[in-house]
C-alpha atoms as a PDB file:
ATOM      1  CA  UNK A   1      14.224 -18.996  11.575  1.00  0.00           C
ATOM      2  CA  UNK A   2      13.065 -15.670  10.426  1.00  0.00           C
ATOM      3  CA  UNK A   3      11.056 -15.729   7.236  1.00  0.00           C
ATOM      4  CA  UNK A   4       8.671 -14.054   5.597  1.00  0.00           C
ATOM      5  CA  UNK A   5       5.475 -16.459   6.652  1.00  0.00           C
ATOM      6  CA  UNK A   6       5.751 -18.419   3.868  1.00  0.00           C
ATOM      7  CA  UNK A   7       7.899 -21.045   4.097  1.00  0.00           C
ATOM      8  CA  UNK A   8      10.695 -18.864   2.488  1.00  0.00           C
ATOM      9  CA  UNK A   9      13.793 -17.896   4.081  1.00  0.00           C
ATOM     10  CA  UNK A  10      14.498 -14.204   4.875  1.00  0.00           C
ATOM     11  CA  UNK A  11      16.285 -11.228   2.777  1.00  0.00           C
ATOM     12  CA  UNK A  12      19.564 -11.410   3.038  1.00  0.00           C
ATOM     13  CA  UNK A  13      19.247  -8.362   4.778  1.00  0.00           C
ATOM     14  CA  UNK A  14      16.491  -9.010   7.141  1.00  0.00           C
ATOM     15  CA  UNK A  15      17.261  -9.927  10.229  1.00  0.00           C
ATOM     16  CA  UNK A  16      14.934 -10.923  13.487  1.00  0.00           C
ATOM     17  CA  UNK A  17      14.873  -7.004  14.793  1.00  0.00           C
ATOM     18  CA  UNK A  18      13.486  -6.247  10.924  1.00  0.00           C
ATOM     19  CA  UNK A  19       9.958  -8.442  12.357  1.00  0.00           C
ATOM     20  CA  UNK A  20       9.913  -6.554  15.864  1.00  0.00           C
ATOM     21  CA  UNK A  21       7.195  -3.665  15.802  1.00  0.00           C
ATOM     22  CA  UNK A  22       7.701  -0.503  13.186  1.00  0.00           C
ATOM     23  CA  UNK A  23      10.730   1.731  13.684  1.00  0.00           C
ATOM     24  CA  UNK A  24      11.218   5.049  14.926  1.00  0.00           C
ATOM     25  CA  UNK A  25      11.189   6.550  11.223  1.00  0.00           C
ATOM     26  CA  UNK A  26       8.262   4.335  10.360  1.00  0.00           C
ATOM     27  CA  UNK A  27       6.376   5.851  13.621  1.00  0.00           C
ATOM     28  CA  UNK A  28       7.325   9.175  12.949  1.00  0.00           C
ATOM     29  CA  UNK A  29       6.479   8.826   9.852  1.00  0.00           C
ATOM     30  CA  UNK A  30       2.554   8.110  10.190  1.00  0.00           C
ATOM     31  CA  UNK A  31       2.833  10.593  12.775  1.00  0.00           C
ATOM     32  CA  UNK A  32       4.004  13.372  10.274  1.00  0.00           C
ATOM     33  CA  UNK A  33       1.621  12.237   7.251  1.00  0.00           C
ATOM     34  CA  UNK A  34      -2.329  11.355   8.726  1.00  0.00           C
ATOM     35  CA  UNK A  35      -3.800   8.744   7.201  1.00  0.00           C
ATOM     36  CA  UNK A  36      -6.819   9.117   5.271  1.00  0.00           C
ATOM     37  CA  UNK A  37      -9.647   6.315   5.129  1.00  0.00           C
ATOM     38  CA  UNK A  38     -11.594   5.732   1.586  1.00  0.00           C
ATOM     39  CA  UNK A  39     -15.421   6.385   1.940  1.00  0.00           C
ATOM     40  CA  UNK A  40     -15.936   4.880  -1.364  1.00  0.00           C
ATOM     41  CA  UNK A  41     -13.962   1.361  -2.895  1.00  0.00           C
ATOM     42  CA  UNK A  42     -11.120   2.349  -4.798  1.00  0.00           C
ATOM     43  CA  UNK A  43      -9.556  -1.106  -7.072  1.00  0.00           C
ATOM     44  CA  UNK A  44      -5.872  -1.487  -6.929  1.00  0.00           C
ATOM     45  CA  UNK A  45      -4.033  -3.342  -9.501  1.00  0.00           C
ATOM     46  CA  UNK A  46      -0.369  -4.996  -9.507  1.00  0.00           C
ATOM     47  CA  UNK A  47       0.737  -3.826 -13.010  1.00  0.00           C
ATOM     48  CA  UNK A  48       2.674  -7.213 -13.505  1.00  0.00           C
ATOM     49  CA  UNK A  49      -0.009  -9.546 -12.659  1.00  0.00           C
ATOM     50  CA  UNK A  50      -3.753  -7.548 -13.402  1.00  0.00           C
ATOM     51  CA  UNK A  51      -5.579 -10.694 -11.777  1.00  0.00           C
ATOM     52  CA  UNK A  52      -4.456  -9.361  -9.163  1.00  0.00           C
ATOM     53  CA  UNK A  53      -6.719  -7.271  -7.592  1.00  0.00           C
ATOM     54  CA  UNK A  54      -7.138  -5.414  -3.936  1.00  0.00           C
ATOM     55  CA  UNK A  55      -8.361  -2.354  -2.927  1.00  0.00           C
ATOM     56  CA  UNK A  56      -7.106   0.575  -1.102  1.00  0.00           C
ATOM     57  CA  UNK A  57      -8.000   1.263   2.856  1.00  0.00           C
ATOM     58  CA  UNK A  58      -6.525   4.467   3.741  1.00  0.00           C
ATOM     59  CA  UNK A  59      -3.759   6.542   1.803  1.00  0.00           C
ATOM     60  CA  UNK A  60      -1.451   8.981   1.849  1.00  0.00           C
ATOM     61  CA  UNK A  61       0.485  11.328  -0.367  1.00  0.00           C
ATOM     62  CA  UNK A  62       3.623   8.547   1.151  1.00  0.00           C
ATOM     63  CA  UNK A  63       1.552   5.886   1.635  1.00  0.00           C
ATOM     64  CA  UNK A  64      -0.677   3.653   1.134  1.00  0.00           C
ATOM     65  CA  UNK A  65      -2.559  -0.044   2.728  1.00  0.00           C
ATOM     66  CA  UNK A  66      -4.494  -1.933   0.286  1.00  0.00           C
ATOM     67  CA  UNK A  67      -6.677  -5.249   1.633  1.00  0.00           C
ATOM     68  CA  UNK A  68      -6.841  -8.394  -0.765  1.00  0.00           C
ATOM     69  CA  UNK A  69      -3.772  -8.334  -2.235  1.00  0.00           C
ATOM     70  CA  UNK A  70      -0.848 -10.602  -1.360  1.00  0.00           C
ATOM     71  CA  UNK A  71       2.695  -9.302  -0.409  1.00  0.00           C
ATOM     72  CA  UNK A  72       5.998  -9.776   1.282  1.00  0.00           C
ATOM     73  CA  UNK A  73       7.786  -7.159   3.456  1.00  0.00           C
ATOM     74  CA  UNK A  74      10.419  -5.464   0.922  1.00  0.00           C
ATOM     75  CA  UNK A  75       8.433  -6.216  -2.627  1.00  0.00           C
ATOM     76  CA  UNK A  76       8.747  -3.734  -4.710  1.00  0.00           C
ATOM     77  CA  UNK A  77       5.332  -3.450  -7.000  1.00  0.00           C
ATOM     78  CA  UNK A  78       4.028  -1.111  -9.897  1.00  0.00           C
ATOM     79  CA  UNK A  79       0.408  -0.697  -8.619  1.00  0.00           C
ATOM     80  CA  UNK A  80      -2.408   0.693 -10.585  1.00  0.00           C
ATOM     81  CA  UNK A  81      -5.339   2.340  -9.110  1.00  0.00           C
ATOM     82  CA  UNK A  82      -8.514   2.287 -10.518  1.00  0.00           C
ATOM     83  CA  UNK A  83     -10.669   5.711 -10.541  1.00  0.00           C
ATOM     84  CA  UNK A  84     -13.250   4.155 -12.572  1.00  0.00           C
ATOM     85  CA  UNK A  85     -16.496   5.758 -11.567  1.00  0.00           C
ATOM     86  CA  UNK A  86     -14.811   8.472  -9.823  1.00  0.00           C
ATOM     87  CA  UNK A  87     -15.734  12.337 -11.641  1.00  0.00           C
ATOM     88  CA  UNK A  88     -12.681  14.127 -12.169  1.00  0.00           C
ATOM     89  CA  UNK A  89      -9.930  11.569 -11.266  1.00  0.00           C
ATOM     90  CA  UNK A  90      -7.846   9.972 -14.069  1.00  0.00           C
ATOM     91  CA  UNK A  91      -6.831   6.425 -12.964  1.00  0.00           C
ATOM     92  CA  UNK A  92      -2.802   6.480 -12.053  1.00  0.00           C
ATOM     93  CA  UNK A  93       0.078   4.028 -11.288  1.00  0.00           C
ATOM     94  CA  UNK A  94       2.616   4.153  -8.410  1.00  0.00           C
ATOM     95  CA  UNK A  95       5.729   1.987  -7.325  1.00  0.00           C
ATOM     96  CA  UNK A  96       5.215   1.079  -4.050  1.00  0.00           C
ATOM     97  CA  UNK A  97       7.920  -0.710  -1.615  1.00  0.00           C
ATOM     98  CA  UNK A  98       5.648  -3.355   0.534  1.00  0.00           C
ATOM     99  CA  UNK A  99       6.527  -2.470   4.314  1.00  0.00           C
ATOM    100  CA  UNK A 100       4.496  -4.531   6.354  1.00  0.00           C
ATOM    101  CA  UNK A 101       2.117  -7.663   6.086  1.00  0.00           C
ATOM    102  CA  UNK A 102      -0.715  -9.857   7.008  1.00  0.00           C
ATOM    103  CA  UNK A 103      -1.870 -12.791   5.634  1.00  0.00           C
ATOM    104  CA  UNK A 104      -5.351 -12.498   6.831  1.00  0.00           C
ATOM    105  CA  UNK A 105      -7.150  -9.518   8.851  1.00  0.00           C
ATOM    106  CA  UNK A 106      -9.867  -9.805  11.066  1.00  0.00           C
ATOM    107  CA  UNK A 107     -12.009  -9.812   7.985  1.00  0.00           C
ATOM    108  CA  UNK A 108     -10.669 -12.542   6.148  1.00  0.00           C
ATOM    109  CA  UNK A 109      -8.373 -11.120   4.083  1.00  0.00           C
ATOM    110  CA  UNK A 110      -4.752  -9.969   3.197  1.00  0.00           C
ATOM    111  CA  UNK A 111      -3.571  -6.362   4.198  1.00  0.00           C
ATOM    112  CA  UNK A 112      -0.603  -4.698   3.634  1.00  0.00           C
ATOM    113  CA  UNK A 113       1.139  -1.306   4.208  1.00  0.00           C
ATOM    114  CA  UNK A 114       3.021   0.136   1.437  1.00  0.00           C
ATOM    115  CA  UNK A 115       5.505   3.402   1.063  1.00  0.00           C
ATOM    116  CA  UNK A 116       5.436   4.914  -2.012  1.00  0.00           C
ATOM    117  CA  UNK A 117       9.235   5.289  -3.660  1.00  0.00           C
ATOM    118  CA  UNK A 118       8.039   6.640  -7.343  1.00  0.00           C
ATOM    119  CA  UNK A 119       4.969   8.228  -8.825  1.00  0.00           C
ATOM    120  CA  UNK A 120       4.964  10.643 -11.825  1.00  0.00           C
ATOM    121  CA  UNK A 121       3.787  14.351 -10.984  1.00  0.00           C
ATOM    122  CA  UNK A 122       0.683  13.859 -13.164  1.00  0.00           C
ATOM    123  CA  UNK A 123       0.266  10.767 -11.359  1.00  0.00           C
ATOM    124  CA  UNK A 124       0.448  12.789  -7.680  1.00  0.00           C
ATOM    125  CA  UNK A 125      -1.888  15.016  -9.115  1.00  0.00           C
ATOM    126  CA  UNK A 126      -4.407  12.644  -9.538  1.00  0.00           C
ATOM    127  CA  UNK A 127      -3.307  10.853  -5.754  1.00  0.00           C
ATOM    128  CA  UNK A 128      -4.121  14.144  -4.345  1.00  0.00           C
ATOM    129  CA  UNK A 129      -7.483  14.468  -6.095  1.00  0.00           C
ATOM    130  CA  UNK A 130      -8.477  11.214  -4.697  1.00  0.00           C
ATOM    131  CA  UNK A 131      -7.816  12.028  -0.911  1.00  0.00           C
ATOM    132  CA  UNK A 132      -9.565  15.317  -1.545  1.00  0.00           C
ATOM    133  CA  UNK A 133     -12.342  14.083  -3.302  1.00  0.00           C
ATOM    134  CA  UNK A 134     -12.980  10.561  -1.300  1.00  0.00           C
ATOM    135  CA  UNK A 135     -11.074  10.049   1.665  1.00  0.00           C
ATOM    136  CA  UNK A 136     -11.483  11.432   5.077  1.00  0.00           C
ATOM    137  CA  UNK A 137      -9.020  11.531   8.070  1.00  0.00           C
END
């Protein structure tokens, strides 16, 4: 039975090809848009539950992974990211659509991919000061 690791059953739409290795578009995808790692830790935030807490690994102006911070494939979230410290970067919020996850890296810990399907203007201003001003690729 395909589920989502959990004990729960799948989506209605997800079927076992939806657990086989990324797509096509999701390849071509990370191909078009590079990835770009944090050199500093930047706190992420699920709007509906603050305790919950993780922090972003590498982002995108599409994308995003954040470790510590539980997920299923398909969740949609309202994430907040925290530029707290950071000169010149106004803390924003994003909704994110969860595409891929692990219960536990190599380090212990949750990680999970995320695409982004909404974010304000002002908000992708301040995205795009963040890869500028702490990310590199």
């Amino acid at each position: 039975m395909v589920g989502n690791g959990e004990g729960h059953p799948p989506a209605e739409h997800e079927t076992m090809s939806d657990k086989k290795s990324p797509s096509v578009e999701d390849t071509d995808e990370r191909r078009r848009t590079p990835r770009n790692f944090l050199f500093v830790p930047v706190p992420v935030y699920d709007a509906a539950d603050p305790a919950a807490e993780g922090r972003l690994n590498d982002v995108s102006e599409h994308g995003l992974q954040v470790a510590g911070m539980r997920s299923n494939r398909g969740e949609i979230k309202t994430l907040i990211v925290s530029t707290e410290g950071l000169a010149n970067i106004n803390s924003f919020q994003l909704v994110v659509e969860c595409r891929w996850a692990q219960s536990e890296s190599s380090e212990g810990e949750c990680v999970a991919g995320y695409q982004i399907v909404s974010i304000a203007d002002p908000d992708l201003e301040e995205l795009k000061k963040l890869i500028q001003s702490t990310a590199f690729g």
